[in-house]
PDB file of N, CA and C in Angstrom:
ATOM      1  N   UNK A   1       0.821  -1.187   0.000  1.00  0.00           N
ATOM      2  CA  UNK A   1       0.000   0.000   0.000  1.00  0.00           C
ATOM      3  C   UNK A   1       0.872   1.260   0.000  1.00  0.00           C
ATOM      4  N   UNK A   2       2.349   1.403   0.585  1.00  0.00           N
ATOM      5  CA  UNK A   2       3.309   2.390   0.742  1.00  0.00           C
ATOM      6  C   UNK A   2       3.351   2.799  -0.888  1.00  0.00           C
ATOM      7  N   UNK A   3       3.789   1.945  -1.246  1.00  0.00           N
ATOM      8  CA  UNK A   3       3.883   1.944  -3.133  1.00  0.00           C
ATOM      9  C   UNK A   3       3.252   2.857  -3.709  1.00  0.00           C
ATOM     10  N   UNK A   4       2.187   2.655  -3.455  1.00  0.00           N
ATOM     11  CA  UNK A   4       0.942   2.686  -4.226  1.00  0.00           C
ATOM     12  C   UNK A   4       0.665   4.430  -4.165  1.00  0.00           C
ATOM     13  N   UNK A   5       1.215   4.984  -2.740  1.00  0.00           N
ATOM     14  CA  UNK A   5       0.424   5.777  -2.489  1.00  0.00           C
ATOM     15  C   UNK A   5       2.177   6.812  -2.681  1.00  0.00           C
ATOM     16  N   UNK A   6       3.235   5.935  -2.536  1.00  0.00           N
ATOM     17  CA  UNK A   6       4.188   6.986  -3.161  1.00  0.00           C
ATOM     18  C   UNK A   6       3.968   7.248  -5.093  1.00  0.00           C
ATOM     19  N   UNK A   7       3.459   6.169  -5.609  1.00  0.00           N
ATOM     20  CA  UNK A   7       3.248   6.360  -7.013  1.00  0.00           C
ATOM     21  C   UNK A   7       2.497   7.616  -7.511  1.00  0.00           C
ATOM     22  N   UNK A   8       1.027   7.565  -6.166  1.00  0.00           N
ATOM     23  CA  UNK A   8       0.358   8.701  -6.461  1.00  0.00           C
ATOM     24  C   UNK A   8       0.461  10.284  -6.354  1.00  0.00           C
ATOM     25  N   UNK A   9       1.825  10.377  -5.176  1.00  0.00           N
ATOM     26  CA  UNK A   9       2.332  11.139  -4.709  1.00  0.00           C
ATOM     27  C   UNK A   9       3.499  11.842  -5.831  1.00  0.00           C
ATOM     28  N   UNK A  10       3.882  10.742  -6.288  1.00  0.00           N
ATOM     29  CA  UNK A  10       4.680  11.069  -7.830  1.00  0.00           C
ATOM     30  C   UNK A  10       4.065  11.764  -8.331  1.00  0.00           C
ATOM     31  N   UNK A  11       3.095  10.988  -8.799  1.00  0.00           N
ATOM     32  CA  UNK A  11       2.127  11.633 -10.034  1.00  0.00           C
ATOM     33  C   UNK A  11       1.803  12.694 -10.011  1.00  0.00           C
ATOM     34  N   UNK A  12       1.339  13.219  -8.735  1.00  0.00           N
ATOM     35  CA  UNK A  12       0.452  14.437  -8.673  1.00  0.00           C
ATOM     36  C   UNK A  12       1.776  15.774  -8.246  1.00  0.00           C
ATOM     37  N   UNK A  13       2.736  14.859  -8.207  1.00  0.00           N
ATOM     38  CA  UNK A  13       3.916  16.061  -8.052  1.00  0.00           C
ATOM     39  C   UNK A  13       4.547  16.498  -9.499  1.00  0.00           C
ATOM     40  N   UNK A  14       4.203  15.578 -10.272  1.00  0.00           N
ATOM     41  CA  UNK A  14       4.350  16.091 -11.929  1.00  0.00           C
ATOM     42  C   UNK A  14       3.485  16.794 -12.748  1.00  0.00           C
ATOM     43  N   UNK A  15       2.238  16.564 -11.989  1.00  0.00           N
ATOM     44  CA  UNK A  15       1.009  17.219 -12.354  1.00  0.00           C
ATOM     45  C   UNK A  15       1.039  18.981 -12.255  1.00  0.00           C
ATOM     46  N   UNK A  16       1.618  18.902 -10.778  1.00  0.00           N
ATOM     47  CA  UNK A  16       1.539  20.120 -10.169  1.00  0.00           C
ATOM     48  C   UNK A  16       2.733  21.085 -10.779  1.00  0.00           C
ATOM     49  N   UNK A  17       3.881  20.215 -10.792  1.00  0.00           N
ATOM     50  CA  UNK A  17       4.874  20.885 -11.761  1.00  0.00           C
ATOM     51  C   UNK A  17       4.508  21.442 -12.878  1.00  0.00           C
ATOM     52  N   UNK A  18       3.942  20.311 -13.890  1.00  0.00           N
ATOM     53  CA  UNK A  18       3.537  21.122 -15.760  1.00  0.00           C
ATOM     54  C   UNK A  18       2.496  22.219 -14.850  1.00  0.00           C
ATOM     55  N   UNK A  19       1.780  22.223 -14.164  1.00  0.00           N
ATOM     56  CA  UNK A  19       0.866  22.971 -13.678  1.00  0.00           C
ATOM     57  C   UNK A  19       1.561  24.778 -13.499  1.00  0.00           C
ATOM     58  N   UNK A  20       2.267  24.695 -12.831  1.00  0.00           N
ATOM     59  CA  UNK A  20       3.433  25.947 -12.305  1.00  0.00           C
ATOM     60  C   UNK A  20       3.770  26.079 -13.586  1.00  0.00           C
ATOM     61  N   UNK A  21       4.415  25.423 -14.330  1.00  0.00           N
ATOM     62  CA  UNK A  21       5.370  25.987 -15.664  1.00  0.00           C
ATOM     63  C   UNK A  21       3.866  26.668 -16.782  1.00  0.00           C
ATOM     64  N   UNK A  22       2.643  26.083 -16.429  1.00  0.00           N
ATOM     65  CA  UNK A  22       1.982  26.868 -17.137  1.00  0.00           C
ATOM     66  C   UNK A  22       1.421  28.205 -16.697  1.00  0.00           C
ATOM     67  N   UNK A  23       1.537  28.554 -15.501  1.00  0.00           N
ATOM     68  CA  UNK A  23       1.344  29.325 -14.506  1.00  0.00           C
ATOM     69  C   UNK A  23       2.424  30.405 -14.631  1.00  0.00           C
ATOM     70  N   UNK A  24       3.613  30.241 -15.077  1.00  0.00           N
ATOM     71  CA  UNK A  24       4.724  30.898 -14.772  1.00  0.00           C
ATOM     72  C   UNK A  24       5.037  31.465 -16.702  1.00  0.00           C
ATOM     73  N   UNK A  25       4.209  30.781 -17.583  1.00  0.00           N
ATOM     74  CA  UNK A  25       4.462  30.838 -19.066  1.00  0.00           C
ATOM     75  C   UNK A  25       3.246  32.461 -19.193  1.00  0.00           C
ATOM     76  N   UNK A  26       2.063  31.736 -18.524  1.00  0.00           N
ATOM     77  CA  UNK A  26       0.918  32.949 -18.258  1.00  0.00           C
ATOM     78  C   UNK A  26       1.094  34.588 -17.754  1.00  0.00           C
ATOM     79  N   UNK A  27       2.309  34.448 -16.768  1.00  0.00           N
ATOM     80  CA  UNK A  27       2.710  35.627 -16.150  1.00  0.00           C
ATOM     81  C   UNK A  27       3.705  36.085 -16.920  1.00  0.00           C
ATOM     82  N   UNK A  28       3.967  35.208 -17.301  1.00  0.00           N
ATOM     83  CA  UNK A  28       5.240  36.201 -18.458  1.00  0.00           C
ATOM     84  C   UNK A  28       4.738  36.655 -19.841  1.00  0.00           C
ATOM     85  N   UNK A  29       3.757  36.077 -20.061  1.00  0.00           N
ATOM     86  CA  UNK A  29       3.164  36.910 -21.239  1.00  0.00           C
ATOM     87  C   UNK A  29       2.547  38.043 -20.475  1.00  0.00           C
ATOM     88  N   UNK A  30       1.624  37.951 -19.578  1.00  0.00           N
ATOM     89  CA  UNK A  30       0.882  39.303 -18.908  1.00  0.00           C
ATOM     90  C   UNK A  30       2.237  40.597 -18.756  1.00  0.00           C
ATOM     91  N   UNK A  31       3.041  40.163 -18.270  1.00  0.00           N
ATOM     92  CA  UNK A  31       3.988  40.782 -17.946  1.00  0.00           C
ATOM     93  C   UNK A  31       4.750  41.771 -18.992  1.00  0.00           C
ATOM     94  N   UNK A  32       4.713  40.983 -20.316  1.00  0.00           N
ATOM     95  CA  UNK A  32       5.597  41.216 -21.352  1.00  0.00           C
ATOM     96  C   UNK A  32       4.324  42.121 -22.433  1.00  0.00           C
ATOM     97  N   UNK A  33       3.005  42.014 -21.996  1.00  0.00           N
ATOM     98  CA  UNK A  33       2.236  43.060 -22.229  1.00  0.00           C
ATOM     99  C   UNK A  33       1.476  44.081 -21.284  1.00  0.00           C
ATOM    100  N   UNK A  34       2.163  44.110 -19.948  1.00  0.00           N
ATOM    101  CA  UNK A  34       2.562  45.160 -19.311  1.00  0.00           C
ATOM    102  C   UNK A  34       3.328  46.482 -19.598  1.00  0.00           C
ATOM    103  N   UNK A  35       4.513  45.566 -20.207  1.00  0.00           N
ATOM    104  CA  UNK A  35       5.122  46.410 -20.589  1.00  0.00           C
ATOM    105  C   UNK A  35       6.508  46.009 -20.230  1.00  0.00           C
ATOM    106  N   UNK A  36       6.861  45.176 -21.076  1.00  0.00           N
ATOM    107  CA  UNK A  36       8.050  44.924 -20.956  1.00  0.00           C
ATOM    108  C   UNK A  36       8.431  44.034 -20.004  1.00  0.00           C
ATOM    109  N   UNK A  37       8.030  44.493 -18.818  1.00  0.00           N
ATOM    110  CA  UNK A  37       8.173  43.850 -17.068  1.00  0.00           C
ATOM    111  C   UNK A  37       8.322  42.669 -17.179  1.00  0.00           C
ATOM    112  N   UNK A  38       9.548  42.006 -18.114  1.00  0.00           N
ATOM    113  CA  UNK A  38       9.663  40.213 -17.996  1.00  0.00           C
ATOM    114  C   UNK A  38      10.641  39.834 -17.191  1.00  0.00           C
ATOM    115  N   UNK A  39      11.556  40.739 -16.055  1.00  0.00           N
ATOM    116  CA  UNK A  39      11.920  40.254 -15.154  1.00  0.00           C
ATOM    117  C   UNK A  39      11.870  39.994 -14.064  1.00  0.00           C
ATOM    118  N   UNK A  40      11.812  38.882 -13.473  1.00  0.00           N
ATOM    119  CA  UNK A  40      11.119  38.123 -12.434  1.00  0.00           C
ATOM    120  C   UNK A  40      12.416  38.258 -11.834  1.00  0.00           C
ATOM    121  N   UNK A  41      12.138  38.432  -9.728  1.00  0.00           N
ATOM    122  CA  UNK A  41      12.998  38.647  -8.836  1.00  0.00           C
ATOM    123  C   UNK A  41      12.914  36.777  -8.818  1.00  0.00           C
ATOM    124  N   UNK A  42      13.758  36.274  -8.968  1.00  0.00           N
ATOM    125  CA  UNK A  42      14.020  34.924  -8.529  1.00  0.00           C
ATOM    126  C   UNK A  42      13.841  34.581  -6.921  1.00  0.00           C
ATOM    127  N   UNK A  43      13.015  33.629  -6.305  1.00  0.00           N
ATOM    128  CA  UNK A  43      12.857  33.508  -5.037  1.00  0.00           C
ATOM    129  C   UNK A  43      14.288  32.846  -4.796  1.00  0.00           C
ATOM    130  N   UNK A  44      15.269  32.765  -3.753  1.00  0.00           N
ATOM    131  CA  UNK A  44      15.937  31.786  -3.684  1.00  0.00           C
ATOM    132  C   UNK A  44      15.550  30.259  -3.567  1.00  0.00           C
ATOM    133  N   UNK A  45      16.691  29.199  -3.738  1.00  0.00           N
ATOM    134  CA  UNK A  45      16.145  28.208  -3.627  1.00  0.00           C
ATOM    135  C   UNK A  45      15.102  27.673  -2.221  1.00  0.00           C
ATOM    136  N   UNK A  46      15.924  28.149  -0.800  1.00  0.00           N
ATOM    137  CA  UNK A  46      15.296  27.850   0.381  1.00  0.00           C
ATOM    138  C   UNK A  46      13.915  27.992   0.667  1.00  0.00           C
ATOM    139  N   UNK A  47      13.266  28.706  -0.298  1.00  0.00           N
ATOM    140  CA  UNK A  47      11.993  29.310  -0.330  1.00  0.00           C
ATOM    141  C   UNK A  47      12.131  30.957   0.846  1.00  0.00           C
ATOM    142  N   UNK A  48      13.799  31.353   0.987  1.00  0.00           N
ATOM    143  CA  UNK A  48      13.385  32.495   1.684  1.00  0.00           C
ATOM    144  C   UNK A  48      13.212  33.766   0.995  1.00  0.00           C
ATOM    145  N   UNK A  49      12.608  35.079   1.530  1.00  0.00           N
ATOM    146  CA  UNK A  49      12.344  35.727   0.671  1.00  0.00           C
ATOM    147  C   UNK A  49      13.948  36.729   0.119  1.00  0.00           C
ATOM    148  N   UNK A  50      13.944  37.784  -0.767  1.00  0.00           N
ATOM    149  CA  UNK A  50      15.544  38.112  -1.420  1.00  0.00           C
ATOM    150  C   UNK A  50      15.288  39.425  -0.097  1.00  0.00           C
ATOM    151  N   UNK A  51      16.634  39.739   0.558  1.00  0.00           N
ATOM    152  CA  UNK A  51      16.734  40.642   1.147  1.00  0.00           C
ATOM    153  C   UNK A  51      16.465  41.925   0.572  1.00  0.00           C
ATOM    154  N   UNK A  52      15.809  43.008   1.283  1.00  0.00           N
ATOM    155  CA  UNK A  52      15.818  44.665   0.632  1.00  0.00           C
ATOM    156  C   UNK A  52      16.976  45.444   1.080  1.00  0.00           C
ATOM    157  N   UNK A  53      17.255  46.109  -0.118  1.00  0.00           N
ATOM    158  CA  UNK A  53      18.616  47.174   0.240  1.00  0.00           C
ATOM    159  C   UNK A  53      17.726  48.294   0.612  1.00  0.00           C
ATOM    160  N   UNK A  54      18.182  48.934   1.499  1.00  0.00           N
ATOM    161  CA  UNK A  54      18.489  50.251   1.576  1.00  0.00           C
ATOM    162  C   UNK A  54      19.298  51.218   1.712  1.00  0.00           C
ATOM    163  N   UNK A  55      19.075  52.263   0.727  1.00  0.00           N
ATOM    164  CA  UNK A  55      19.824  53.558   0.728  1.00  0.00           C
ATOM    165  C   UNK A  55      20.575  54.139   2.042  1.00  0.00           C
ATOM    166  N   UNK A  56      21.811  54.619   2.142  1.00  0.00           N
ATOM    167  CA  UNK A  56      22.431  55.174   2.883  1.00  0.00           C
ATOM    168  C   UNK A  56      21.519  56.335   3.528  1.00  0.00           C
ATOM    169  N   UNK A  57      21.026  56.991   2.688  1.00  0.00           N
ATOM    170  CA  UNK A  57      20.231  58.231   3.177  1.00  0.00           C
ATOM    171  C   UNK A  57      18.764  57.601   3.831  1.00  0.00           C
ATOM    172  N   UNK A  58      18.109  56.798   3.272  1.00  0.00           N
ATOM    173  CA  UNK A  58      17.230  56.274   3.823  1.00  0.00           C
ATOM    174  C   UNK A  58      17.408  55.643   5.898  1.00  0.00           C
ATOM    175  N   UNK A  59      18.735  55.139   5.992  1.00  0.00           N
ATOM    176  CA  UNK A  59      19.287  54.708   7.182  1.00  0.00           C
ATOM    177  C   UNK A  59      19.547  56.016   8.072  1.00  0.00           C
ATOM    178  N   UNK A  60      19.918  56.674   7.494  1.00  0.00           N
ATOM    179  CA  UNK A  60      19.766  57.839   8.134  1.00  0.00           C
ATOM    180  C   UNK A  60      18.545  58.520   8.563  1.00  0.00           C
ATOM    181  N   UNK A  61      17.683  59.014   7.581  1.00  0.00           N
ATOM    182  CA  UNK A  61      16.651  59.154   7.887  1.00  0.00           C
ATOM    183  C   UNK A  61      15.808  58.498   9.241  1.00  0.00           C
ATOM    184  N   UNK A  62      15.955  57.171   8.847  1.00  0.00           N
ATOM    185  CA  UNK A  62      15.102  56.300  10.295  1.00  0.00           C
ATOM    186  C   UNK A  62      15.890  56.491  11.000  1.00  0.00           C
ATOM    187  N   UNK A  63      17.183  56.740  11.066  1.00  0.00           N
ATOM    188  CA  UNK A  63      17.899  56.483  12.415  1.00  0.00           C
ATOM    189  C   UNK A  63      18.009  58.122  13.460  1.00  0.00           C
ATOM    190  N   UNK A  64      17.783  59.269  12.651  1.00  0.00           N
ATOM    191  CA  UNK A  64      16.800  60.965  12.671  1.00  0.00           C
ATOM    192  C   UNK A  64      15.274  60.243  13.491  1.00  0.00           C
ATOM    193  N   UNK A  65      15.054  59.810  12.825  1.00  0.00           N
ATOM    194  CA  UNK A  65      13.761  60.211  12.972  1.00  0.00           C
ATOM    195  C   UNK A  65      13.261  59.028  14.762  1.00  0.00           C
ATOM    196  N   UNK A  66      13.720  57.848  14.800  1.00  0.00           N
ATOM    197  CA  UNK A  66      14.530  56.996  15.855  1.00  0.00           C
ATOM    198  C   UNK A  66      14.446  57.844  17.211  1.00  0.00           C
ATOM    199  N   UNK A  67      15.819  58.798  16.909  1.00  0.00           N
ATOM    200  CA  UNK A  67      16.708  59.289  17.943  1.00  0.00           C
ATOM    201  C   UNK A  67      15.304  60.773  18.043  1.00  0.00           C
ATOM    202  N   UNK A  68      14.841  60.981  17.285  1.00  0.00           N
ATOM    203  CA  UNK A  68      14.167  62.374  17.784  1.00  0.00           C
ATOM    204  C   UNK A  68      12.642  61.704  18.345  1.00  0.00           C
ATOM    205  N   UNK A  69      12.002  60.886  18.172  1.00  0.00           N
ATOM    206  CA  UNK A  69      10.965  59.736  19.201  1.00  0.00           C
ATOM    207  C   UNK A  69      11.425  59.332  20.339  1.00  0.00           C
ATOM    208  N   UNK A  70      12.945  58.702  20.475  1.00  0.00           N
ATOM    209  CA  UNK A  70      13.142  58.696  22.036  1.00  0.00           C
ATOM    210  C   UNK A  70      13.646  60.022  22.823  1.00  0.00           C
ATOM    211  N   UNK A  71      14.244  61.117  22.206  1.00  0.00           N
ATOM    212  CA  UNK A  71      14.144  62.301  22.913  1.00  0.00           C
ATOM    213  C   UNK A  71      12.686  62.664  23.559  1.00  0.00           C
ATOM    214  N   UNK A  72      11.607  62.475  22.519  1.00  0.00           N
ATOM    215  CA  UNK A  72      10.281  62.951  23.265  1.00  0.00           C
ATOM    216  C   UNK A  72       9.926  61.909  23.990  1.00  0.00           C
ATOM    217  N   UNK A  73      10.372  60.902  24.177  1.00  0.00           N
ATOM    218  CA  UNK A  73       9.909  60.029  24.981  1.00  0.00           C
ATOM    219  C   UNK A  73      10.386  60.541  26.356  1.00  0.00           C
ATOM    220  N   UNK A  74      11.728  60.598  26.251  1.00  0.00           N
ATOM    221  CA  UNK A  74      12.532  61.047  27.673  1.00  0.00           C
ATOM    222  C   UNK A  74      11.998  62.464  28.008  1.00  0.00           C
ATOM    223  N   UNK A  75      11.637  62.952  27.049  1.00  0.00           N
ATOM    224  CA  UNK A  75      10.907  64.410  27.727  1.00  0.00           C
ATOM    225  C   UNK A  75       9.786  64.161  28.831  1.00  0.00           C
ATOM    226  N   UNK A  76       8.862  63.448  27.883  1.00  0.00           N
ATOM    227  CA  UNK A  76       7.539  63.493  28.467  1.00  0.00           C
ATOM    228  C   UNK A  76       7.564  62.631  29.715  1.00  0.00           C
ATOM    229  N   UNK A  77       8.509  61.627  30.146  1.00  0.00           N
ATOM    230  CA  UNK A  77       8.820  61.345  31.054  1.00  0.00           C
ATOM    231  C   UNK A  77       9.424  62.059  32.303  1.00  0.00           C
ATOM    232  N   UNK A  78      10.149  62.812  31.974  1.00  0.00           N
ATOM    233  CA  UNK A  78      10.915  63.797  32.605  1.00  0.00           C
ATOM    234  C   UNK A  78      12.576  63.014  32.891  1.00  0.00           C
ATOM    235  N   UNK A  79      12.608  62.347  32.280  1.00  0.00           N
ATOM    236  CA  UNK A  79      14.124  61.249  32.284  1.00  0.00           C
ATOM    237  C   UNK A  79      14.724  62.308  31.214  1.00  0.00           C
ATOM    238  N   UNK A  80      16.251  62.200  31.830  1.00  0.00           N
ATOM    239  CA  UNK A  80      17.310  62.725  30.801  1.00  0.00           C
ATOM    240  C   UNK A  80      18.050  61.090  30.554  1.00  0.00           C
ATOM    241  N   UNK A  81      18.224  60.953  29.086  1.00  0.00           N
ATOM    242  CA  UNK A  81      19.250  59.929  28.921  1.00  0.00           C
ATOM    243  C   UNK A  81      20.354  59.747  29.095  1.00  0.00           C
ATOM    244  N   UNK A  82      20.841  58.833  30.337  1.00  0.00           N
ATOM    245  CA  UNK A  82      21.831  58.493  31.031  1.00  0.00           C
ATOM    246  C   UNK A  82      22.906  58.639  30.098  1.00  0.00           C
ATOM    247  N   UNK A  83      24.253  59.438  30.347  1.00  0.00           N
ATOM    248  CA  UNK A  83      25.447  59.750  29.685  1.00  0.00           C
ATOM    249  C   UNK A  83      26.466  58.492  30.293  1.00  0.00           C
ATOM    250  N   UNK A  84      27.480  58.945  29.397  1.00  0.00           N
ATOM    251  CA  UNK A  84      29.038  57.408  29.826  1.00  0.00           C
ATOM    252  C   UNK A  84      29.291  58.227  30.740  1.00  0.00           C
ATOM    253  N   UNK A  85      29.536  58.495  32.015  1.00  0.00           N
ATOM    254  CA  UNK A  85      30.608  58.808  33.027  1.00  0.00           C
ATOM    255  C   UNK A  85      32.041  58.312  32.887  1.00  0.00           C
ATOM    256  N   UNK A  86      33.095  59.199  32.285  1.00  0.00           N
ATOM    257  CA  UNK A  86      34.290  58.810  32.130  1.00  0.00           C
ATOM    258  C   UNK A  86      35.062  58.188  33.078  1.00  0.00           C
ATOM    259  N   UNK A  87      36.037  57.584  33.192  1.00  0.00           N
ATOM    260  CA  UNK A  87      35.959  56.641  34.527  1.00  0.00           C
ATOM    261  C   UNK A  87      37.445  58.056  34.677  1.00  0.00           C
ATOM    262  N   UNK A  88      37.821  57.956  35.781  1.00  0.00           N
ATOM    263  CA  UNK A  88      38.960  58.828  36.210  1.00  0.00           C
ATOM    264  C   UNK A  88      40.047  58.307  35.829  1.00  0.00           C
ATOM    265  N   UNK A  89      41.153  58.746  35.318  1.00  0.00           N
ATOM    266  CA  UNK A  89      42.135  58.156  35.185  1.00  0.00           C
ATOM    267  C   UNK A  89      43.370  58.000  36.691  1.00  0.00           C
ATOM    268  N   UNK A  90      43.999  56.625  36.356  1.00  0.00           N
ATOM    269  CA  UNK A  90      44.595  56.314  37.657  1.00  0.00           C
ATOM    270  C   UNK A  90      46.013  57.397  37.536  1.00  0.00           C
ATOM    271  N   UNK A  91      46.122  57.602  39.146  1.00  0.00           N
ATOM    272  CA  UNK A  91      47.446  58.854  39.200  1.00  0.00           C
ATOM    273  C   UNK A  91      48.534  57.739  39.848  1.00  0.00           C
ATOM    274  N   UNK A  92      49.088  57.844  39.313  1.00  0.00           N
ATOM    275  CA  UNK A  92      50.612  57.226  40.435  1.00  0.00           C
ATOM    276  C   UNK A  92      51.306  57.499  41.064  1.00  0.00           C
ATOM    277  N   UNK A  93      51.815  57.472  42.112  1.00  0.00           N
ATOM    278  CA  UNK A  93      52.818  58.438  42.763  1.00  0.00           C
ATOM    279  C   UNK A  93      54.243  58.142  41.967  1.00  0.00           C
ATOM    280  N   UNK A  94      54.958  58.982  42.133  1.00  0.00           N
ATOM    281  CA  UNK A  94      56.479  58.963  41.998  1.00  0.00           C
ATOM    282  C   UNK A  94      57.298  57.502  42.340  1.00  0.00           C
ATOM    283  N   UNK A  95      57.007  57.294  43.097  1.00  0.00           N
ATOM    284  CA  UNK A  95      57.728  55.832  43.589  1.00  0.00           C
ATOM    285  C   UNK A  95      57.389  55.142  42.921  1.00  0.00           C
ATOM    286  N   UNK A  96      55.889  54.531  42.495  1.00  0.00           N
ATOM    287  CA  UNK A  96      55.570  53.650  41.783  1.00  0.00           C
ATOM    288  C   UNK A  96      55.476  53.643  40.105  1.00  0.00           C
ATOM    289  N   UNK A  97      55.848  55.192  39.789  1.00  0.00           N
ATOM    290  CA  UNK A  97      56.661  55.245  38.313  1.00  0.00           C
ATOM    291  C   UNK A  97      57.849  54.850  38.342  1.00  0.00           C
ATOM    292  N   UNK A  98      58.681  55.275  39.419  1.00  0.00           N
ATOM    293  CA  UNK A  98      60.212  55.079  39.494  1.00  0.00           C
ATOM    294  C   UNK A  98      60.039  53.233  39.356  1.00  0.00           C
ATOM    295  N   UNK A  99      59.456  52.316  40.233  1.00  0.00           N
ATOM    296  CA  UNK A  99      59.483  51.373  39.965  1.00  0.00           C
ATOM    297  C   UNK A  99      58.664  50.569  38.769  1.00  0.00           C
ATOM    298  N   UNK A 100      57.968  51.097  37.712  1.00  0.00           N
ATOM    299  CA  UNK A 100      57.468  50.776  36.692  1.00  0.00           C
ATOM    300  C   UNK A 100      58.533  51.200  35.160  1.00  0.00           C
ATOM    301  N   UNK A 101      59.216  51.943  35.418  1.00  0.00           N
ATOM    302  CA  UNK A 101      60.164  52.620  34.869  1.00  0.00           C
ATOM    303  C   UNK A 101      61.755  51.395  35.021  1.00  0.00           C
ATOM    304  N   UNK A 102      61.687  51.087  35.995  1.00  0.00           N
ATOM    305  CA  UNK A 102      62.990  50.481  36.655  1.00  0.00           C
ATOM    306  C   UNK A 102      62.405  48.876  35.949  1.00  0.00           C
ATOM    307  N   UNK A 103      61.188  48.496  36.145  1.00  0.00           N
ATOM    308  CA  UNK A 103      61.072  47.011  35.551  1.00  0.00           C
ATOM    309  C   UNK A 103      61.197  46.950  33.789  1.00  0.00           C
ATOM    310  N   UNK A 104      60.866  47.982  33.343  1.00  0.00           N
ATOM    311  CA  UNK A 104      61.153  47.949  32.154  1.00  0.00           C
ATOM    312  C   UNK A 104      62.124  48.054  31.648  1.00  0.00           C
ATOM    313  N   UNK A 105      63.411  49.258  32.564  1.00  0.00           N
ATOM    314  CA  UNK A 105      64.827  48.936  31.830  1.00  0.00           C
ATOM    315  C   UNK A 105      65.461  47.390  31.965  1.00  0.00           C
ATOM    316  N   UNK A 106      64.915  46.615  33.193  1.00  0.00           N
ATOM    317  CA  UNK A 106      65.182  45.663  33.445  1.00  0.00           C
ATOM    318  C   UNK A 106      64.894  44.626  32.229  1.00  0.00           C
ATOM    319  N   UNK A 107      63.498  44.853  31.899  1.00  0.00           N
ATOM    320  CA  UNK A 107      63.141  43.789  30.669  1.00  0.00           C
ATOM    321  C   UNK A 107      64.146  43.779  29.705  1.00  0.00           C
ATOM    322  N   UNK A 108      63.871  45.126  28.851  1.00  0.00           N
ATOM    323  CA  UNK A 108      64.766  45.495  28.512  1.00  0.00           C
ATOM    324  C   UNK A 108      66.154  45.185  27.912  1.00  0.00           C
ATOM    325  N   UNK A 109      66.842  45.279  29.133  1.00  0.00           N
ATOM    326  CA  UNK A 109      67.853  44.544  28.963  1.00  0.00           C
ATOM    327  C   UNK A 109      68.241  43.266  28.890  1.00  0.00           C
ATOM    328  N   UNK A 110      67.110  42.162  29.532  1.00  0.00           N
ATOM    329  CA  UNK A 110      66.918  41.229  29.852  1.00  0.00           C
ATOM    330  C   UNK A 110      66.805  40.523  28.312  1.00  0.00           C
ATOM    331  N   UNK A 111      65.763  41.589  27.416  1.00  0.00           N
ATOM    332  CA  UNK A 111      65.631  41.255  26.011  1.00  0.00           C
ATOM    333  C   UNK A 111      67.081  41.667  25.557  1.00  0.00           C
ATOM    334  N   UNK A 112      67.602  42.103  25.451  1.00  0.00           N
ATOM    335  CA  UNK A 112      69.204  42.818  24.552  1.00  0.00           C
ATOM    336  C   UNK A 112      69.705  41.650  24.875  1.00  0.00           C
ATOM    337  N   UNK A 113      70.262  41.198  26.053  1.00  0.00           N
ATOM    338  CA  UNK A 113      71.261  39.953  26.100  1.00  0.00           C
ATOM    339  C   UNK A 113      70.941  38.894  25.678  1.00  0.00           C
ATOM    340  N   UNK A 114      69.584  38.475  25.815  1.00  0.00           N
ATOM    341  CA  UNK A 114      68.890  37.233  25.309  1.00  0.00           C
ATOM    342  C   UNK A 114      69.186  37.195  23.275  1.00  0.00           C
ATOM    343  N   UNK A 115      69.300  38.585  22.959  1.00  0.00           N
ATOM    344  CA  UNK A 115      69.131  38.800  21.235  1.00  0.00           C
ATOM    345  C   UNK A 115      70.771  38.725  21.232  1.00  0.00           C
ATOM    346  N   UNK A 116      71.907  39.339  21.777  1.00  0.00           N
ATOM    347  CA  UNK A 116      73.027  39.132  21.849  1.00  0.00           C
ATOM    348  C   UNK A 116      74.087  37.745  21.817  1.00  0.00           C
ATOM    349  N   UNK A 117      72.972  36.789  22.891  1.00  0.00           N
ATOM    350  CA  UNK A 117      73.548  35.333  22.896  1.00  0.00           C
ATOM    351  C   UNK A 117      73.153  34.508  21.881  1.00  0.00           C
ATOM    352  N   UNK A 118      71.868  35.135  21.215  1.00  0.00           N
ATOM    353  CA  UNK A 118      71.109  33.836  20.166  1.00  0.00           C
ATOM    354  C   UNK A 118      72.028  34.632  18.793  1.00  0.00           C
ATOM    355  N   UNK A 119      72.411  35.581  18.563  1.00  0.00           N
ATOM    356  CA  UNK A 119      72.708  35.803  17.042  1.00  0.00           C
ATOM    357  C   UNK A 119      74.528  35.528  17.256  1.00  0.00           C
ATOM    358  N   UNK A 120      75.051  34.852  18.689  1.00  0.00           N
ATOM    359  CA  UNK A 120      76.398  34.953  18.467  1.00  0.00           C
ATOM    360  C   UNK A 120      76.662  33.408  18.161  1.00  0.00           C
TER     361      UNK A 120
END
């Protein structure tokens, strides 16, 4: 009975095929007495739809128009939108440059002799 009912499943999948190709012969004549309009956006294969571009200026635009909706939002709230607080930069004392200063001539040198013994 599996057979039987994949045979029919065949069938009607060939059916449905010539079916589309006559479907797709129909729109291209309508099309081509439209006016020309015989190019078809190809669906991809996955059945997903083709991505839309948009214009640089267009991105802008929404991204204007975005930023000036959440300003009135924060208005009418009475919220100001939270800023970065720069973090402070760290101070060092003298001593602990003198010794950040002192580990590096150390490296340093540590690198020079190491390049001195390998190229002799």
């Amino acid at each position: 009975m599996a057979i039987a009912d994949s045979e029919i499943f065949q069938m009607a999948l060939i059916g449905y095929e010539a079916e589309l190709r006559k479907i797709d012969d129909k729109i291209a004549e309508i099309q081509k007495q439209l006016g020309g309009r015989t190019k078809a956006v190809a669906a991809p294969a996955d059945g997903a739809k083709p991505r839309r571009r948009m214009s640089a200026s267009a991105r802008k635009r929404i991204v204007a128009a975005q930023k000036k909706r959440w300003a009135a939002y924060h208005e009418s709230h009475g919220e100001k939108p939270a800023l970065k607080k720069a973090h402070a930069k760290r101070k060092l004392s003298a001593d602990a440059k003198a010794k950040l200063s002192a580990n590096l001539a150390k490296a340093r040198a540590a690198r020079a002799a190491k390049r001195a013994t390998a190229s002799a």
